[in-house]
C-alpha atoms as a PDB file:
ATOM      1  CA  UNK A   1      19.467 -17.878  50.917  1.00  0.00           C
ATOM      2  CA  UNK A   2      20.486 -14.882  48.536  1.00  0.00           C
ATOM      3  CA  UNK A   3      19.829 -17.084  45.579  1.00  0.00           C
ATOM      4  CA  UNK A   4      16.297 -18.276  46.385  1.00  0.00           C
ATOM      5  CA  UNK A   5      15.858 -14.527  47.603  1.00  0.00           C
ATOM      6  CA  UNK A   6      16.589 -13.216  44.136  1.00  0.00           C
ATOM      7  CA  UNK A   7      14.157 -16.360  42.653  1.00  0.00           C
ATOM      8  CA  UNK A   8      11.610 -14.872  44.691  1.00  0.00           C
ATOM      9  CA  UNK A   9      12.168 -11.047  43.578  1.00  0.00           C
ATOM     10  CA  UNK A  10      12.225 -12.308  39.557  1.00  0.00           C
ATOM     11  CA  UNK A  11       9.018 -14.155  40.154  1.00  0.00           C
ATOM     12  CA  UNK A  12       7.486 -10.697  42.256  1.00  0.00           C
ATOM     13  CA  UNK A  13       8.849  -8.821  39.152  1.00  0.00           C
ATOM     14  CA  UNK A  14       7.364 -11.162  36.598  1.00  0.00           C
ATOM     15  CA  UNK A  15       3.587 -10.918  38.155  1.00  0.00           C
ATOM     16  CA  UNK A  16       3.938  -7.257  38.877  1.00  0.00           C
ATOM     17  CA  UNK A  17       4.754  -6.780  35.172  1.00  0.00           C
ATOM     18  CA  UNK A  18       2.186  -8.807  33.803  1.00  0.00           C
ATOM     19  CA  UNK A  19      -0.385  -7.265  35.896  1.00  0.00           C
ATOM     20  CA  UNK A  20       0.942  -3.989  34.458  1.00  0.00           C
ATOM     21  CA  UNK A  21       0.399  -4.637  31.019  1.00  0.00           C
ATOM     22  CA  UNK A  22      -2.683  -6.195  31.309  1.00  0.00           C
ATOM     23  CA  UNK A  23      -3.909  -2.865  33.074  1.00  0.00           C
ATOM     24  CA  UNK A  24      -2.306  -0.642  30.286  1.00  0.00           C
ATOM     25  CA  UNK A  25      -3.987  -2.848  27.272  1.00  0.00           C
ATOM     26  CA  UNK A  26      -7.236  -3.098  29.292  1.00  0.00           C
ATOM     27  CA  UNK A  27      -7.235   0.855  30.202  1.00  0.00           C
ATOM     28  CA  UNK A  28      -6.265   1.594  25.716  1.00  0.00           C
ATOM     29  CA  UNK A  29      -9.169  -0.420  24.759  1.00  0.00           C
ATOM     30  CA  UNK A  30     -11.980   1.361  27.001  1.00  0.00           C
ATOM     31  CA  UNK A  31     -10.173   4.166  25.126  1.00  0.00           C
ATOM     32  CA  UNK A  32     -10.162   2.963  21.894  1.00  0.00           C
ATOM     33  CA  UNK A  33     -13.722   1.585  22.680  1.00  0.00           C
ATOM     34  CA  UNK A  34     -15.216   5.005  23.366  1.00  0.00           C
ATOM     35  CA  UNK A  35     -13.668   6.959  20.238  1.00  0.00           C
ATOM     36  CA  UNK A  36     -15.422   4.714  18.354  1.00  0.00           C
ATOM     37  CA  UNK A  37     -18.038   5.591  15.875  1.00  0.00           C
ATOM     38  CA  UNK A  38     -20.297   4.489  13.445  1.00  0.00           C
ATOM     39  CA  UNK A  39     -18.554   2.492  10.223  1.00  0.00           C
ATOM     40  CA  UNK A  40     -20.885   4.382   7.351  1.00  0.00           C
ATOM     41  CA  UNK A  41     -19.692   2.125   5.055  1.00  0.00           C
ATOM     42  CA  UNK A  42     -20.512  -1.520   6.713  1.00  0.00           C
ATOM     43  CA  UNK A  43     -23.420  -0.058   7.382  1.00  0.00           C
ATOM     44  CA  UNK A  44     -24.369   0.968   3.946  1.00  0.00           C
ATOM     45  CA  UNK A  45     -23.073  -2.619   2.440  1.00  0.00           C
ATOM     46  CA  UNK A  46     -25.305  -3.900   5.048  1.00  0.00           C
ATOM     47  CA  UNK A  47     -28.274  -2.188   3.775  1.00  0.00           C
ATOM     48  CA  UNK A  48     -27.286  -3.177   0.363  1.00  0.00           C
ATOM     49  CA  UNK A  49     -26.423   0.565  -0.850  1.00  0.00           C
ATOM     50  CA  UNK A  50     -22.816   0.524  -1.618  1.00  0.00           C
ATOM     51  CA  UNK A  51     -23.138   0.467  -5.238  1.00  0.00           C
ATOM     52  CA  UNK A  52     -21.082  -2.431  -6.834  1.00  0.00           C
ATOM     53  CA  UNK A  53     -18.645  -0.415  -8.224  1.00  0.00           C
ATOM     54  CA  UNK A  54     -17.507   0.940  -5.332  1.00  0.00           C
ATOM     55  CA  UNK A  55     -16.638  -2.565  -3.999  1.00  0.00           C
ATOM     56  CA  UNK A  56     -13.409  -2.343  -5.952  1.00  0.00           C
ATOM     57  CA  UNK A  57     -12.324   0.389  -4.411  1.00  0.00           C
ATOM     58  CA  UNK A  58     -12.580  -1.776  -0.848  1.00  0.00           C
ATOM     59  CA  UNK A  59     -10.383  -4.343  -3.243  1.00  0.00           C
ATOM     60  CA  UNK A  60      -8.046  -1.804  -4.594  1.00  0.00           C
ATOM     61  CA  UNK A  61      -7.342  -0.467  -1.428  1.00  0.00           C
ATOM     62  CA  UNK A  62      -6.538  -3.580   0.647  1.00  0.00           C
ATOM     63  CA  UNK A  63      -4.435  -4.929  -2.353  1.00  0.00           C
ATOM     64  CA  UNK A  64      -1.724  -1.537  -1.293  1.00  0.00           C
ATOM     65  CA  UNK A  65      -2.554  -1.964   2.268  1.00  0.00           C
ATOM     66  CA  UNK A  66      -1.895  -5.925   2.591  1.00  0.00           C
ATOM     67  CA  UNK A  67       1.542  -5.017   0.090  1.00  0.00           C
ATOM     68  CA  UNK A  68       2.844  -2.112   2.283  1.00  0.00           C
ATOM     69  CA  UNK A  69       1.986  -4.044   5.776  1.00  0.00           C
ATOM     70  CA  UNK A  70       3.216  -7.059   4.973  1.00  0.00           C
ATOM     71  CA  UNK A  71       7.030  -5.293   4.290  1.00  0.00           C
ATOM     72  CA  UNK A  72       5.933  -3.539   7.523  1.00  0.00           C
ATOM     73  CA  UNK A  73       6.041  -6.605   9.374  1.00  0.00           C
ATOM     74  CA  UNK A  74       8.770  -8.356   7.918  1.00  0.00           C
ATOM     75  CA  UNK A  75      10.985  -4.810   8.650  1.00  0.00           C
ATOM     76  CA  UNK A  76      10.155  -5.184  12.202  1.00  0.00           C
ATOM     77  CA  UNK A  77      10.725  -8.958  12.719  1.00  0.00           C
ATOM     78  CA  UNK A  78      14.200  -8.093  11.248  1.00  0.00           C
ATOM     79  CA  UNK A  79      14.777  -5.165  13.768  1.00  0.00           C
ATOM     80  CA  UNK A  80      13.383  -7.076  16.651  1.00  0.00           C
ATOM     81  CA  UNK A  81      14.333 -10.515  15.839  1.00  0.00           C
ATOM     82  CA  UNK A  82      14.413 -11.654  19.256  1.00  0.00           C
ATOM     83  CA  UNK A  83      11.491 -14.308  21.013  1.00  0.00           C
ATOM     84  CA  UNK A  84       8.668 -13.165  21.010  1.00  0.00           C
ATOM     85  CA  UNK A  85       8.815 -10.130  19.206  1.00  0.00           C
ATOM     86  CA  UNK A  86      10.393 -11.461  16.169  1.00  0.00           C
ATOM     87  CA  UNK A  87       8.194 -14.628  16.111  1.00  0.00           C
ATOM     88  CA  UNK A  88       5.095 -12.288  16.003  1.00  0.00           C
ATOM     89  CA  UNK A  89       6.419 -10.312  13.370  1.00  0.00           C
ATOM     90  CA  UNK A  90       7.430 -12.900  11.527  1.00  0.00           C
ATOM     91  CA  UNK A  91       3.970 -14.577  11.819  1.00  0.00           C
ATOM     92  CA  UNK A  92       1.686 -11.384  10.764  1.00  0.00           C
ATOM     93  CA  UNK A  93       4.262 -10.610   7.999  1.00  0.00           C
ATOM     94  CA  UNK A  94       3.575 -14.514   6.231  1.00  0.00           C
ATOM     95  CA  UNK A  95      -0.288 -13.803   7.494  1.00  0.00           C
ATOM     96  CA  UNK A  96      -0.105 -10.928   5.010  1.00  0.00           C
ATOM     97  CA  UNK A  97       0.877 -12.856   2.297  1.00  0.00           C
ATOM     98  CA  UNK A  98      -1.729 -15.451   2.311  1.00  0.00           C
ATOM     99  CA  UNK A  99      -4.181 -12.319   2.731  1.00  0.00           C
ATOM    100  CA  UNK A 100      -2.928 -11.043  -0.586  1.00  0.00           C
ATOM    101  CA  UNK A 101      -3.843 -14.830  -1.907  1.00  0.00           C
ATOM    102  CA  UNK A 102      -7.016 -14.525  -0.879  1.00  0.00           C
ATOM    103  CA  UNK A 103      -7.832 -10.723  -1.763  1.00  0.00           C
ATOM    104  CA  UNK A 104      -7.577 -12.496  -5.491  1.00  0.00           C
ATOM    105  CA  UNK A 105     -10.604 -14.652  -4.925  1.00  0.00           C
ATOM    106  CA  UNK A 106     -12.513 -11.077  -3.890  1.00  0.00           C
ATOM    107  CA  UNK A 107     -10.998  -9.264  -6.507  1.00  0.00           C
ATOM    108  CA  UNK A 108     -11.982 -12.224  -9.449  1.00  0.00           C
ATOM    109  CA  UNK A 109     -15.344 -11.809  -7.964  1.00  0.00           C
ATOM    110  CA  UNK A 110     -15.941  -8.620  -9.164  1.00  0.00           C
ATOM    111  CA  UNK A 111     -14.292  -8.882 -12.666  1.00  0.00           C
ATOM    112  CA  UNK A 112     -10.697  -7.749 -11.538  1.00  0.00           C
ATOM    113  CA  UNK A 113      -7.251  -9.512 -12.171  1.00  0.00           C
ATOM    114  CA  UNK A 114      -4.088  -8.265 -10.901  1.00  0.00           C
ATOM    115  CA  UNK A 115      -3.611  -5.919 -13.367  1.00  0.00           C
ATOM    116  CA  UNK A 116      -6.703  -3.950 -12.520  1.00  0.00           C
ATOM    117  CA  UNK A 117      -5.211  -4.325  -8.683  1.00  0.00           C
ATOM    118  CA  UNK A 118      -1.849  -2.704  -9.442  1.00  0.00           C
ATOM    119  CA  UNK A 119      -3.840  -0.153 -11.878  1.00  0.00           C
ATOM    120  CA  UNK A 120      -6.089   1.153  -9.309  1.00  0.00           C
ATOM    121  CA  UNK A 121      -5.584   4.855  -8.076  1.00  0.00           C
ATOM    122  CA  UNK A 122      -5.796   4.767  -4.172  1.00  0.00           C
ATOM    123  CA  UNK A 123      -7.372   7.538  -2.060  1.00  0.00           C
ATOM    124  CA  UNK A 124      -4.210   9.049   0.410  1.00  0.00           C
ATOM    125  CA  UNK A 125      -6.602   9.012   3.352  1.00  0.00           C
ATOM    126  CA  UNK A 126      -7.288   5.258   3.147  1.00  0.00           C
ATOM    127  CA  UNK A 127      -3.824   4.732   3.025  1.00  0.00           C
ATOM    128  CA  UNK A 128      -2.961   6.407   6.216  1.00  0.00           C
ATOM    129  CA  UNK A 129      -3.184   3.128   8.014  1.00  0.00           C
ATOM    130  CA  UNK A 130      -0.448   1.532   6.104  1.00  0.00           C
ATOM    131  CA  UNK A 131       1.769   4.699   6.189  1.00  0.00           C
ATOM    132  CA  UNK A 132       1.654   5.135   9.942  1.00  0.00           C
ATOM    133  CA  UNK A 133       2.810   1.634  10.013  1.00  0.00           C
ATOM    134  CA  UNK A 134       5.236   1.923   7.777  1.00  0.00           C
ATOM    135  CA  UNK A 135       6.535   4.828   9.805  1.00  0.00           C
ATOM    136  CA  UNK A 136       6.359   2.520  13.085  1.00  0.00           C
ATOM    137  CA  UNK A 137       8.209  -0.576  11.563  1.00  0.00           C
ATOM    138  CA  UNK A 138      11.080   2.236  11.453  1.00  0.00           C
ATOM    139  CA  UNK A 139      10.996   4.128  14.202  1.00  0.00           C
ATOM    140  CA  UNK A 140       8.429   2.906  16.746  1.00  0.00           C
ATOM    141  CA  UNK A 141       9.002   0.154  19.939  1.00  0.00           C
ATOM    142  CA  UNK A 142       7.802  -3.077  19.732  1.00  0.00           C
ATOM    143  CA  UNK A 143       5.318  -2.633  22.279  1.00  0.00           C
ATOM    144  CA  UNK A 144       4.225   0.142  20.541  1.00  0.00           C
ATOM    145  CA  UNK A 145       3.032  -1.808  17.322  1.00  0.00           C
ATOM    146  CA  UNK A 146       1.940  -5.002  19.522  1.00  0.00           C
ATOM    147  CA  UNK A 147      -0.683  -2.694  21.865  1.00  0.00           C
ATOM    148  CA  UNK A 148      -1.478  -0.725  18.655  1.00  0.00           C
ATOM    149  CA  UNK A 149      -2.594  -4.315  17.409  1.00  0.00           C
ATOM    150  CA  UNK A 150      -3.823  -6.135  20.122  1.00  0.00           C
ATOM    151  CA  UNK A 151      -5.736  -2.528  20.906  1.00  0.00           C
ATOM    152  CA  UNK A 152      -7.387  -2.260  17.613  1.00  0.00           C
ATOM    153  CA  UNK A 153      -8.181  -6.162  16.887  1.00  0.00           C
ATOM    154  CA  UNK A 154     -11.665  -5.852  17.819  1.00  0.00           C
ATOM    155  CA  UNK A 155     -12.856  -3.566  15.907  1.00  0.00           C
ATOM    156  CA  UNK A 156     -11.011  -4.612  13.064  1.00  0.00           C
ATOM    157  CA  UNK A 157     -12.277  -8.120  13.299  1.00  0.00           C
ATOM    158  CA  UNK A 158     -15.728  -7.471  13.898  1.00  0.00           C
ATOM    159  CA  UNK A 159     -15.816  -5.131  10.652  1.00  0.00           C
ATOM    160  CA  UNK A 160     -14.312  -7.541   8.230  1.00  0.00           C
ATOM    161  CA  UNK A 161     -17.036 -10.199   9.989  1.00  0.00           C
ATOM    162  CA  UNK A 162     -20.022  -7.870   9.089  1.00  0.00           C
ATOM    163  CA  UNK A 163     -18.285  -6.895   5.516  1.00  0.00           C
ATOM    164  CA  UNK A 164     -18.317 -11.010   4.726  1.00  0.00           C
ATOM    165  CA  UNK A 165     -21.733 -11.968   5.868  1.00  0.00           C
ATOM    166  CA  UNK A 166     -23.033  -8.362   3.951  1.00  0.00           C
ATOM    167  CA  UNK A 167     -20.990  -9.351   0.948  1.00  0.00           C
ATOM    168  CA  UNK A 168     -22.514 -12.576   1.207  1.00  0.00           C
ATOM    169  CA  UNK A 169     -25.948 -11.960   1.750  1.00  0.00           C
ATOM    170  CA  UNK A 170     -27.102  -8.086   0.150  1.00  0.00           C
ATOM    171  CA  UNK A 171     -24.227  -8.902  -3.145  1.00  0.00           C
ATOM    172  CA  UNK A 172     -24.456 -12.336  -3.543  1.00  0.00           C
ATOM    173  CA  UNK A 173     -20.929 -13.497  -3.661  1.00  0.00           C
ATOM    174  CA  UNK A 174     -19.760 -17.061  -3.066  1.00  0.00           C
ATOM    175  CA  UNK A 175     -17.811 -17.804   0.423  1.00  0.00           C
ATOM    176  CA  UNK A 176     -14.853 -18.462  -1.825  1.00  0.00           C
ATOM    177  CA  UNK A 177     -14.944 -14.738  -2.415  1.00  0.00           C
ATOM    178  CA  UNK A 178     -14.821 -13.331   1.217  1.00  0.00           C
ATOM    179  CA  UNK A 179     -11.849 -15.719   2.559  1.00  0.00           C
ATOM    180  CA  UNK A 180     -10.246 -12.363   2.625  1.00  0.00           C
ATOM    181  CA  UNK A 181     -12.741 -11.023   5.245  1.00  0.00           C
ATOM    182  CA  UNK A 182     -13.208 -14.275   7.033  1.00  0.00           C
ATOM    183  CA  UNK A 183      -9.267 -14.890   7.901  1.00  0.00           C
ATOM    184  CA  UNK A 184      -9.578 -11.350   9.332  1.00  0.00           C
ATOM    185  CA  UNK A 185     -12.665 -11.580  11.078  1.00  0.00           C
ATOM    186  CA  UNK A 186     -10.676 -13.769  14.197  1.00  0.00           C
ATOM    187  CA  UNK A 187      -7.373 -14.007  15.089  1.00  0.00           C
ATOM    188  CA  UNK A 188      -4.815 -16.584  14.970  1.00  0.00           C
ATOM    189  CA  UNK A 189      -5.069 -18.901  18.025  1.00  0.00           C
ATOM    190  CA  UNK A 190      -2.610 -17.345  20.759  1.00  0.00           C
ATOM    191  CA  UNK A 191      -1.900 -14.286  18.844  1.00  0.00           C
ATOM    192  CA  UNK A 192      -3.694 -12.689  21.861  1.00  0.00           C
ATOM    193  CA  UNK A 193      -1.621 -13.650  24.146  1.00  0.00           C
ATOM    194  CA  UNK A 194       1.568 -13.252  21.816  1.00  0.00           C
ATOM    195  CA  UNK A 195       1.214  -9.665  21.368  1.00  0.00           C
ATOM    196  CA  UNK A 196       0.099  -9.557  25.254  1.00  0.00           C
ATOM    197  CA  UNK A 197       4.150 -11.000  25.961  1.00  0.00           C
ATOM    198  CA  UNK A 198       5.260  -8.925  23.563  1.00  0.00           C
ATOM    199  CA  UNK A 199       4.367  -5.797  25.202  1.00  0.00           C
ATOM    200  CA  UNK A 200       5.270  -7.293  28.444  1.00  0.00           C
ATOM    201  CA  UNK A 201       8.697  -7.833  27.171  1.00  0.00           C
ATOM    202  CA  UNK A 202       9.119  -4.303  25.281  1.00  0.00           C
ATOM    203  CA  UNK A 203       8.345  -2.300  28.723  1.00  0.00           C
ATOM    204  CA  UNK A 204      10.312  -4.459  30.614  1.00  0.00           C
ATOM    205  CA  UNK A 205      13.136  -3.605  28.708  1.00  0.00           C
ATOM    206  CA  UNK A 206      12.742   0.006  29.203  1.00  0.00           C
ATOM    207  CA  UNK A 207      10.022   1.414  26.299  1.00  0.00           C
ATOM    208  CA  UNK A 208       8.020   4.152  27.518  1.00  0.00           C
ATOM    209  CA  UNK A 209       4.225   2.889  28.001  1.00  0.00           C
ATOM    210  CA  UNK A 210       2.978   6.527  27.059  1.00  0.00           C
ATOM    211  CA  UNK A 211       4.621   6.108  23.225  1.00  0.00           C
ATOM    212  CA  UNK A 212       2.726   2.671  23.155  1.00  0.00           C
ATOM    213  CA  UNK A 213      -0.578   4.176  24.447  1.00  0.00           C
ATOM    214  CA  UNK A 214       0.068   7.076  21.523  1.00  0.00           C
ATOM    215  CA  UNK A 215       0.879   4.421  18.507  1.00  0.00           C
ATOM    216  CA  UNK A 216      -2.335   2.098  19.695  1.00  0.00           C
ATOM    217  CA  UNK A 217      -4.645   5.462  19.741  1.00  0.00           C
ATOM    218  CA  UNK A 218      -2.923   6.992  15.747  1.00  0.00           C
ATOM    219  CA  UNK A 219      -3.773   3.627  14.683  1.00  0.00           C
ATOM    220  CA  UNK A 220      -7.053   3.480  15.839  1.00  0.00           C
ATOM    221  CA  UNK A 221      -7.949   6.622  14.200  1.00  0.00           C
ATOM    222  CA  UNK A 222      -6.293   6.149  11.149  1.00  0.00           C
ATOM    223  CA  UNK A 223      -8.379   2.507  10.435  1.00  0.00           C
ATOM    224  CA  UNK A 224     -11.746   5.100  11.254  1.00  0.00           C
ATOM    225  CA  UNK A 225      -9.940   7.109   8.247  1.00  0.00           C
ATOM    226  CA  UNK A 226      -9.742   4.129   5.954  1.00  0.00           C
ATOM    227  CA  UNK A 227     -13.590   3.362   6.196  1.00  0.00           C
ATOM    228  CA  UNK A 228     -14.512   6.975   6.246  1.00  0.00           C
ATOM    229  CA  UNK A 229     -12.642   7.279   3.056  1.00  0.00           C
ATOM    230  CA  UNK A 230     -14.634   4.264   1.426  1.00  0.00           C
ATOM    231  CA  UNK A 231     -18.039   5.739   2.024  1.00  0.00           C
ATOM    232  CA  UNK A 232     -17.279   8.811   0.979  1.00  0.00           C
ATOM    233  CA  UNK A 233     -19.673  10.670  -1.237  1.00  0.00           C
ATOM    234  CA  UNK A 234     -22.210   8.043  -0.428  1.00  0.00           C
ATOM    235  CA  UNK A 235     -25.667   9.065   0.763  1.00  0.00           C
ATOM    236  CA  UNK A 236     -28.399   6.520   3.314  1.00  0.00           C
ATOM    237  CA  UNK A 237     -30.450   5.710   0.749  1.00  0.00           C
ATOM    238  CA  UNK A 238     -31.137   2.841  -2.052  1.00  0.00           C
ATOM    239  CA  UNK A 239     -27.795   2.213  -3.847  1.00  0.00           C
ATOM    240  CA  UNK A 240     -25.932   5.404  -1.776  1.00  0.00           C
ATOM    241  CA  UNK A 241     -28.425   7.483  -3.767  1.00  0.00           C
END
């Protein structure tokens, strides 16, 4: 009777802790939902008034952000190499590298090779995306990083979607030449659900839900920082004039 009461208790626990993280990541995405703002830049490309040249900064940019996040991930599969933590990790860090394969094609479509990649001077507020990750692959929980993600997914995705069709349509570039945009516009089947367990598993295990509401929030603004940092100096207008 003791053992089927203690079955009964795990399963109790189980629900009650699902049902708890789905309420925290529902609750951080109203949140992250209503600090939103407009994306200047997407909406210039859309409009056709980024001028061309400052496409490669969107290239140069990505080509340090997709380098520095895809050590990110790897660090935390390696400090968190336990199912399903580690197999999420693991997963995004190898997602990064095929980014980086296809950031080429976007690259080559505006006349860069590597070399112009590596040369390119970044702006330090685009890169505070990376850099807060960085500093969470070290020190932050894995529930943390997974709500920061699943939190901010969105958004992201629904960006690099209007970036690819704008690209497409207002620059004339081939479909070859926004893969980069397009494996970012969805996610991986079941990552949703993936990063959901993940939480799950990190507050079960004692991680503070408040840090994890904090790291999903700093990441949040920080991808608002990257895009702010792209159309800066640009103007509404024909060409950003």
């Amino acid at each position: 009777m003791a053992r089927l009461t203690n079955a009964r208790q795990d399963i109790d626990g189980g629900q009650w802790r699902s049902s708890v993280t789905c309420d925290l990541i529902g609750r951080v995405r109203e949140e992250v939902s209503a600090a939103a703002s407009r994306n200047r830049f997407v909406d210039l490309l859309e409009a056709g008034d980024v001028p061309r040249d400052r496409l490669t900064w969107l290239a140069g940019e990505q080509f340090r952000i997709v380098g520095s996040d895809q050590r990110s991930f790897a660090l935390l599969a390696a400090r968190f190499p336990d199912p399903p933590a580690g197999e999420m990790f693991l997963a995004l860090a190898q997602g990064e590298l095929r980014a980086l394969r296809l950031l080429a094609d976007f690259a080559a479509a505006l006349g860069w090779a590597e070399r112009d990649l590596r040369a390119y001077e970044p702006r330090p507020l685009a890169q505070a995306y990376p850099a807060y990750l960085a500093w969470s692959a070290l020190f932050d929980t894995c529930s943390g990083v997974a709500l920061a993600m699943l939190a901010n997914l969105q958004e992201w995705g629904g960006s690099c979607g209007r970036v690819a069709e704008a690209l497409v349509t207002r620059y004339g570039l081939p479909e070859r030449a926004v893969g980069f945009f397009r494996f970012f516009a969805t996610p991986a089947p079941g990552f949703t659900e993936q990063a959901t367990s993940v939480v799950a598993a990190g507050l079960a295990a004692g991680e503070d839900p408040r840090e994890a509401v904090r790291a999903a929030l700093a990441l949040h603004a920080y991808e608002i920082a990257f895009w702010d940092a792209l159309a800066a100096g640009l103007r509404d207008g024909p060409r950003g004039s």
